[in-house]
C-alpha atoms as a PDB file:
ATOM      1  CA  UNK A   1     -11.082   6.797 -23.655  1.00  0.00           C
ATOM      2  CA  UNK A   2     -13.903   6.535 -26.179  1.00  0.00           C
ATOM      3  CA  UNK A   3     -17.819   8.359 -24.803  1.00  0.00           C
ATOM      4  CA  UNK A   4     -20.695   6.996 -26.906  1.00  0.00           C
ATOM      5  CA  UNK A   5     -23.127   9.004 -26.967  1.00  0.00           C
ATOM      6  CA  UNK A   6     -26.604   7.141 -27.797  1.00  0.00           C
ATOM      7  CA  UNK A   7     -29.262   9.179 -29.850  1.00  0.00           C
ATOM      8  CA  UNK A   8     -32.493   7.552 -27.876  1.00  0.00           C
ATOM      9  CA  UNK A   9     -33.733   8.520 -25.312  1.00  0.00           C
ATOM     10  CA  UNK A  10     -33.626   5.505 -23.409  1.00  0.00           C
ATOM     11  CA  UNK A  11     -30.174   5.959 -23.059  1.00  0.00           C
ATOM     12  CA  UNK A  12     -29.225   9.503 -22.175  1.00  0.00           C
ATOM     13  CA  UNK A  13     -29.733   8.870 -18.283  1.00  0.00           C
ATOM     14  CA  UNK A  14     -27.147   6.157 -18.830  1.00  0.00           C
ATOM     15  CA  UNK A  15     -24.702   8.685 -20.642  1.00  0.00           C
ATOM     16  CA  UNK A  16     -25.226  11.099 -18.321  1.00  0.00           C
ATOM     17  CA  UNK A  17     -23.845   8.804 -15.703  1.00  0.00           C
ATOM     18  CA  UNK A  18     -20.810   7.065 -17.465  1.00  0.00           C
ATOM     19  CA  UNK A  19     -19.627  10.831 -18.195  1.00  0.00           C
ATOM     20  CA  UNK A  20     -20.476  11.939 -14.295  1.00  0.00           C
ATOM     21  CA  UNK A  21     -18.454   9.186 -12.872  1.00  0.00           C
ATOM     22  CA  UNK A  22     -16.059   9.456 -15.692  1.00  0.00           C
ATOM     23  CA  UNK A  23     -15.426  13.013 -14.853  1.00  0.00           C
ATOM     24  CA  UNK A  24     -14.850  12.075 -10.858  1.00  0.00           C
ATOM     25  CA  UNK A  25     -12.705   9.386 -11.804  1.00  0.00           C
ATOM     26  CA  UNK A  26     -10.520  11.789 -13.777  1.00  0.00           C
ATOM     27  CA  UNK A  27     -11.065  14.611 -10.843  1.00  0.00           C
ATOM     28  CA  UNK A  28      -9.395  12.075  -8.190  1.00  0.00           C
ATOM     29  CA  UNK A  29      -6.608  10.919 -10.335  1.00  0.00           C
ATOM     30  CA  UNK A  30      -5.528  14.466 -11.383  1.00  0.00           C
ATOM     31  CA  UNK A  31      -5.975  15.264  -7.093  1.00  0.00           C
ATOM     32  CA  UNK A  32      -4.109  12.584  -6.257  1.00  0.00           C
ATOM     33  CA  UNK A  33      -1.047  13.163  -8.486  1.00  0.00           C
ATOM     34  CA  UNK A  34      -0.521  16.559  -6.766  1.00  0.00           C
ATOM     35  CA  UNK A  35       1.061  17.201  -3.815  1.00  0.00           C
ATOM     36  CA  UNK A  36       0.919  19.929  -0.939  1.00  0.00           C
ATOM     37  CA  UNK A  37       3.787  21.656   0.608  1.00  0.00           C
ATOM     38  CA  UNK A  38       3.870  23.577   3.605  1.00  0.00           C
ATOM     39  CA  UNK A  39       4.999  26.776   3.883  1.00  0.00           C
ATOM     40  CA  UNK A  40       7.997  27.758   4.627  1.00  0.00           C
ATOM     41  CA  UNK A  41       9.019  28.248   8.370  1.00  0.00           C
ATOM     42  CA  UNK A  42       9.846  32.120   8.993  1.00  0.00           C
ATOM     43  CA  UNK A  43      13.566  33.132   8.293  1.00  0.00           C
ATOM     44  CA  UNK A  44      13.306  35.690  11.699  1.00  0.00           C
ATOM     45  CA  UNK A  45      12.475  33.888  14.790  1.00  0.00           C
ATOM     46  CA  UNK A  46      11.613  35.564  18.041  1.00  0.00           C
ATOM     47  CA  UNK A  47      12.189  34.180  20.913  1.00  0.00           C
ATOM     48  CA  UNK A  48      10.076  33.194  23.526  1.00  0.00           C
ATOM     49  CA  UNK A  49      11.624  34.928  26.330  1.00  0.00           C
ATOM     50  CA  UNK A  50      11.389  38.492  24.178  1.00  0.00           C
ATOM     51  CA  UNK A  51       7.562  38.121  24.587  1.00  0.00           C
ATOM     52  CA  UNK A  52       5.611  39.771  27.316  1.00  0.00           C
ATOM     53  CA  UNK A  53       8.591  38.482  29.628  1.00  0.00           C
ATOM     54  CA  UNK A  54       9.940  39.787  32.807  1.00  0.00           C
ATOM     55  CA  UNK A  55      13.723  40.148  31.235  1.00  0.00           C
ATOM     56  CA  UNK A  56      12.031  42.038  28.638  1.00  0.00           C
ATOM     57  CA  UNK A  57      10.181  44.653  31.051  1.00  0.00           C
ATOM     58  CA  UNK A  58      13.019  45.033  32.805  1.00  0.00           C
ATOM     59  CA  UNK A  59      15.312  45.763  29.654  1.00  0.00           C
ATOM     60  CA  UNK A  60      12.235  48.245  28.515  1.00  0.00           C
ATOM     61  CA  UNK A  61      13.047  50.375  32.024  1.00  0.00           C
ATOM     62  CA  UNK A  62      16.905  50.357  31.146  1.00  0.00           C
ATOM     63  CA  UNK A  63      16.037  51.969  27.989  1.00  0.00           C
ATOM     64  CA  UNK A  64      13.276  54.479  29.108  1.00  0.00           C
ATOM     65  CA  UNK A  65      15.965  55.428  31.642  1.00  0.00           C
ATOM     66  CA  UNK A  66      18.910  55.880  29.388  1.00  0.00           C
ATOM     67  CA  UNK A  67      16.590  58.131  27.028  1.00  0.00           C
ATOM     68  CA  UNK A  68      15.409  59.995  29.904  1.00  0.00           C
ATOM     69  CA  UNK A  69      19.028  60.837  31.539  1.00  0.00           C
ATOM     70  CA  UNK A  70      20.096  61.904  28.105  1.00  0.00           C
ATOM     71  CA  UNK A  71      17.207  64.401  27.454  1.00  0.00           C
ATOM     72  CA  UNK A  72      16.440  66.077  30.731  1.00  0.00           C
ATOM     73  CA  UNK A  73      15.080  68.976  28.742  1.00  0.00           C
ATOM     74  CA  UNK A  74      12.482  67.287  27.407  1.00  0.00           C
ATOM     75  CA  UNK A  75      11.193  65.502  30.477  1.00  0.00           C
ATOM     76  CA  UNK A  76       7.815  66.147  32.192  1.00  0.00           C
ATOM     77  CA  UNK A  77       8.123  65.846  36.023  1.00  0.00           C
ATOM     78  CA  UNK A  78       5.167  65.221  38.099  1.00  0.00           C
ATOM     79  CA  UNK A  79       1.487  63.716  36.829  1.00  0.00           C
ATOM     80  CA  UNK A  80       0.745  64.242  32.729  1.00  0.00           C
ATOM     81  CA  UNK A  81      -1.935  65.845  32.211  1.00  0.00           C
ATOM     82  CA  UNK A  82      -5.842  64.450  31.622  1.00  0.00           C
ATOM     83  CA  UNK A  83      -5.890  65.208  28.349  1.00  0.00           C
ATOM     84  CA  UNK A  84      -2.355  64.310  26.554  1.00  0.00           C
ATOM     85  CA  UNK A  85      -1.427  66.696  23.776  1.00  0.00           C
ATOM     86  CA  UNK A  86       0.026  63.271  21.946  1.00  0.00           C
ATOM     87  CA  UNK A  87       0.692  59.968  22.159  1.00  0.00           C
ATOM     88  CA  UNK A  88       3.387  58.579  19.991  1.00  0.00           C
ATOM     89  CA  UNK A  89       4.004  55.067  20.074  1.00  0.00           C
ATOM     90  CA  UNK A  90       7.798  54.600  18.360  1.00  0.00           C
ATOM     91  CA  UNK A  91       8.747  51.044  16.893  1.00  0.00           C
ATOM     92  CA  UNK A  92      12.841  50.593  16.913  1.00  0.00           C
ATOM     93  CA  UNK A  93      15.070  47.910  16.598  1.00  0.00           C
ATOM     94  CA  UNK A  94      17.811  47.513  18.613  1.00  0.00           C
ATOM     95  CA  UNK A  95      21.474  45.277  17.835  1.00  0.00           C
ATOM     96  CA  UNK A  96      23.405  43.327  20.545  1.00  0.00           C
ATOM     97  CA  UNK A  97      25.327  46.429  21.264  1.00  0.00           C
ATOM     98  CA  UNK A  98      22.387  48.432  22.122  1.00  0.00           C
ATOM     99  CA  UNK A  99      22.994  50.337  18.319  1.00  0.00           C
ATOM    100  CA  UNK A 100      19.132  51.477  17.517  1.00  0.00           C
ATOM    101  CA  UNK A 101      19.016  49.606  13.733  1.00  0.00           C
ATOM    102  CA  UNK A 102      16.171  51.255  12.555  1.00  0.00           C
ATOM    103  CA  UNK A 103      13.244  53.213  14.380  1.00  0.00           C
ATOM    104  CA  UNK A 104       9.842  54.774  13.377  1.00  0.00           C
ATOM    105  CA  UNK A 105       6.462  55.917  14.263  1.00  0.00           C
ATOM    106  CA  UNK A 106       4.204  53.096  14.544  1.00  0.00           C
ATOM    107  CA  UNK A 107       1.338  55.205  15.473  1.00  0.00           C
ATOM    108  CA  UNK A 108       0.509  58.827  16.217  1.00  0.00           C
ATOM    109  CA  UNK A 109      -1.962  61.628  16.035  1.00  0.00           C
ATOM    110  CA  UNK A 110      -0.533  63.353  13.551  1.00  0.00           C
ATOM    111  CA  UNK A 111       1.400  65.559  15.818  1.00  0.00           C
ATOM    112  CA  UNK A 112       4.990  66.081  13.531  1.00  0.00           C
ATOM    113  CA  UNK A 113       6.635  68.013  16.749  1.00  0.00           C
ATOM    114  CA  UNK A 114       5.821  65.509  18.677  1.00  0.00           C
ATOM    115  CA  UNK A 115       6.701  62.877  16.662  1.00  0.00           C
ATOM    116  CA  UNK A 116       9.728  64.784  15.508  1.00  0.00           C
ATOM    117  CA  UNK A 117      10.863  64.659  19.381  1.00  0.00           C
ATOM    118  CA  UNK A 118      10.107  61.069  19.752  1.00  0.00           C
ATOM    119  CA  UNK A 119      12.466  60.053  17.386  1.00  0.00           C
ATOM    120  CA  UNK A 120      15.578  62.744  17.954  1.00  0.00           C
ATOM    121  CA  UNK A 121      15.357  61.729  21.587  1.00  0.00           C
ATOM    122  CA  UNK A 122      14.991  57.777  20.918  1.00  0.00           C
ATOM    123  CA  UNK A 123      18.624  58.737  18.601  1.00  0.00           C
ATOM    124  CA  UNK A 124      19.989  61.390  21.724  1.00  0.00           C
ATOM    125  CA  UNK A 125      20.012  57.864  23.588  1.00  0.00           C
ATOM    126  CA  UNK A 126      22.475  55.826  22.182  1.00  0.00           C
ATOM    127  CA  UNK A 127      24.159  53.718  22.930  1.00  0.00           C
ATOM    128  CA  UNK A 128      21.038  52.108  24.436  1.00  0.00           C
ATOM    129  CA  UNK A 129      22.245  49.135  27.332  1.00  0.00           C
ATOM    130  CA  UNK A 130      22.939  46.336  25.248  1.00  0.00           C
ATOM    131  CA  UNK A 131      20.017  43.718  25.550  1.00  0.00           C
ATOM    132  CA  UNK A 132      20.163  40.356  27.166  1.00  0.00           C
ATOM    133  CA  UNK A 133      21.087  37.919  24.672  1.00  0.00           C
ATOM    134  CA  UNK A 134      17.950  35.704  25.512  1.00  0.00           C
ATOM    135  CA  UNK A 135      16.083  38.469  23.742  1.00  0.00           C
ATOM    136  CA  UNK A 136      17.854  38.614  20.642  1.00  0.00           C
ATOM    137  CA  UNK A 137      16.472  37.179  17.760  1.00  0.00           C
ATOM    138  CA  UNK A 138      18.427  34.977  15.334  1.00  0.00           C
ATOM    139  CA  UNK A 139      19.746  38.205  13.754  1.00  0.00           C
ATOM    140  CA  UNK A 140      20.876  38.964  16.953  1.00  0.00           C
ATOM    141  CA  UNK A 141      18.111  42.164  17.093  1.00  0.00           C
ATOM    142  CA  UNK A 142      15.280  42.740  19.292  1.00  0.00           C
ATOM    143  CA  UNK A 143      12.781  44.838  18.555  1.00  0.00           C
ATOM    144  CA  UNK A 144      10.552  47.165  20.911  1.00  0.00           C
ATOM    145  CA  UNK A 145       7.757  49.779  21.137  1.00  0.00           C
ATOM    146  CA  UNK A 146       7.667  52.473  23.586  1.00  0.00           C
ATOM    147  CA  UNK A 147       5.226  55.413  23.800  1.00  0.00           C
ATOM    148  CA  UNK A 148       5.640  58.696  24.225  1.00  0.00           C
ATOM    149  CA  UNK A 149       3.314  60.677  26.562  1.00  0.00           C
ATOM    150  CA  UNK A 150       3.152  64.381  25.610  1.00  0.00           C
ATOM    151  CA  UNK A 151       1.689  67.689  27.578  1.00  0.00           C
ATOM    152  CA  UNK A 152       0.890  70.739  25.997  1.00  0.00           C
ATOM    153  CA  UNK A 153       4.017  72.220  26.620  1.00  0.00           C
ATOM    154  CA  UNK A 154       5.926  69.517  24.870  1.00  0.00           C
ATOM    155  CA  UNK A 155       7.606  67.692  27.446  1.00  0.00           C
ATOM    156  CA  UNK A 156       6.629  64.159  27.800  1.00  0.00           C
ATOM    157  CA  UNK A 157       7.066  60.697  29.747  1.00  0.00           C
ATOM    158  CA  UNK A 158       7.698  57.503  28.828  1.00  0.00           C
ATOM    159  CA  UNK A 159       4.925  55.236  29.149  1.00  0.00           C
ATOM    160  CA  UNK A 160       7.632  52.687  30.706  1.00  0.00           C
ATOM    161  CA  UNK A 161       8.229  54.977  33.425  1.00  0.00           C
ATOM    162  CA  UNK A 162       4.802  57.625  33.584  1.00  0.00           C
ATOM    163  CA  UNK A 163       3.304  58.467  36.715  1.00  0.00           C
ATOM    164  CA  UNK A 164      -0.635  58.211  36.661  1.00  0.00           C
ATOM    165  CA  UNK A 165      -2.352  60.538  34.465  1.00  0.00           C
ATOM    166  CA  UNK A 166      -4.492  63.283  36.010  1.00  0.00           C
ATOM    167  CA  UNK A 167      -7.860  62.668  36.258  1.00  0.00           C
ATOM    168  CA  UNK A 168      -9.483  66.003  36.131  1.00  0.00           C
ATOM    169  CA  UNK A 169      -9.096  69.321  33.763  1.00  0.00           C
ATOM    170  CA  UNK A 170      -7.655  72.175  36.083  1.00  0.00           C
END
């Protein structure tokens, strides 16, 4: 393609133009030569019924239970206390054969005893019940969070299973 450029005056809007539209022209033919892809769909899907489900609260008891039967020592009885020493909140994944996969702290107060005991009783625990195979994912894994409630004195309760916290400092 072959731009003139004229040296009046009387011209120069005109140029101005041809090269504008010019430049659009090429703009929409280089645009319409590409094309868009969509991403990906994930590799790891979760399914629905391992979301906020009933199966999936009920599943969360079974395995506060089963870590609370195995750790007896560690176990607060009665009403936590207003203000909680800690509150570790444990992330863990968990195979169709209730074989914890991986597990760690997904938030904390920086309490390392605490967390410490979090995750040595999460492992005291297994085998956990092996899940119901409408929560699996397609790896055949479902993962869960559960939080750990501590007192001063380093016994805690599971947030699955916690009775109400006190309401007043005695």
């Amino acid at each position: 393609m072959l731009i003139s450029v004229c040296p009046t005056r009387r011209f120069a809007g005109s140029s101005a133009l041809v090269l504008q539209r010019t430049g659009l022209a090429l703009l929409l033919l280089i645009a319409s030569a590409c094309t868009i892809t969509p991403p990906p769909k994930p590799l790891l899907a979760i399914p629905p019924a391992a979301i906020n489900s009933y199966t999936l609260d009920q599943y969360r008891a079974a395995v506060a239970h089963r870590i609370v039967e195995r750790n007896p020592s560690y176990i607060l009885a009665g009403t936590p206390q207003a203000m909680l020493r800690s509150l570790v909140v444990v992330s863990f994944v968990v195979d169709r054969d209730g074989q914890i996969v991986k597990s760690s702290v997904y938030r904390t107060n920086g309490d390392d005893d605490a967390e410490a005991t979090a995750l040595s009783t999460l492992r005291r625990a297994t085998p956990l019940p092996p899940p119901p195979a409408r929560l699996l994912n397609s790896l055949g894994q479902l993962e869960m969070f559960e939080d750990w409630l501590f007192n001063d004195d380093g016994k805690f309760q599971l947030r699955s299973l916690a009775s109400p916290q006190a309401q007043n400092f005695n």
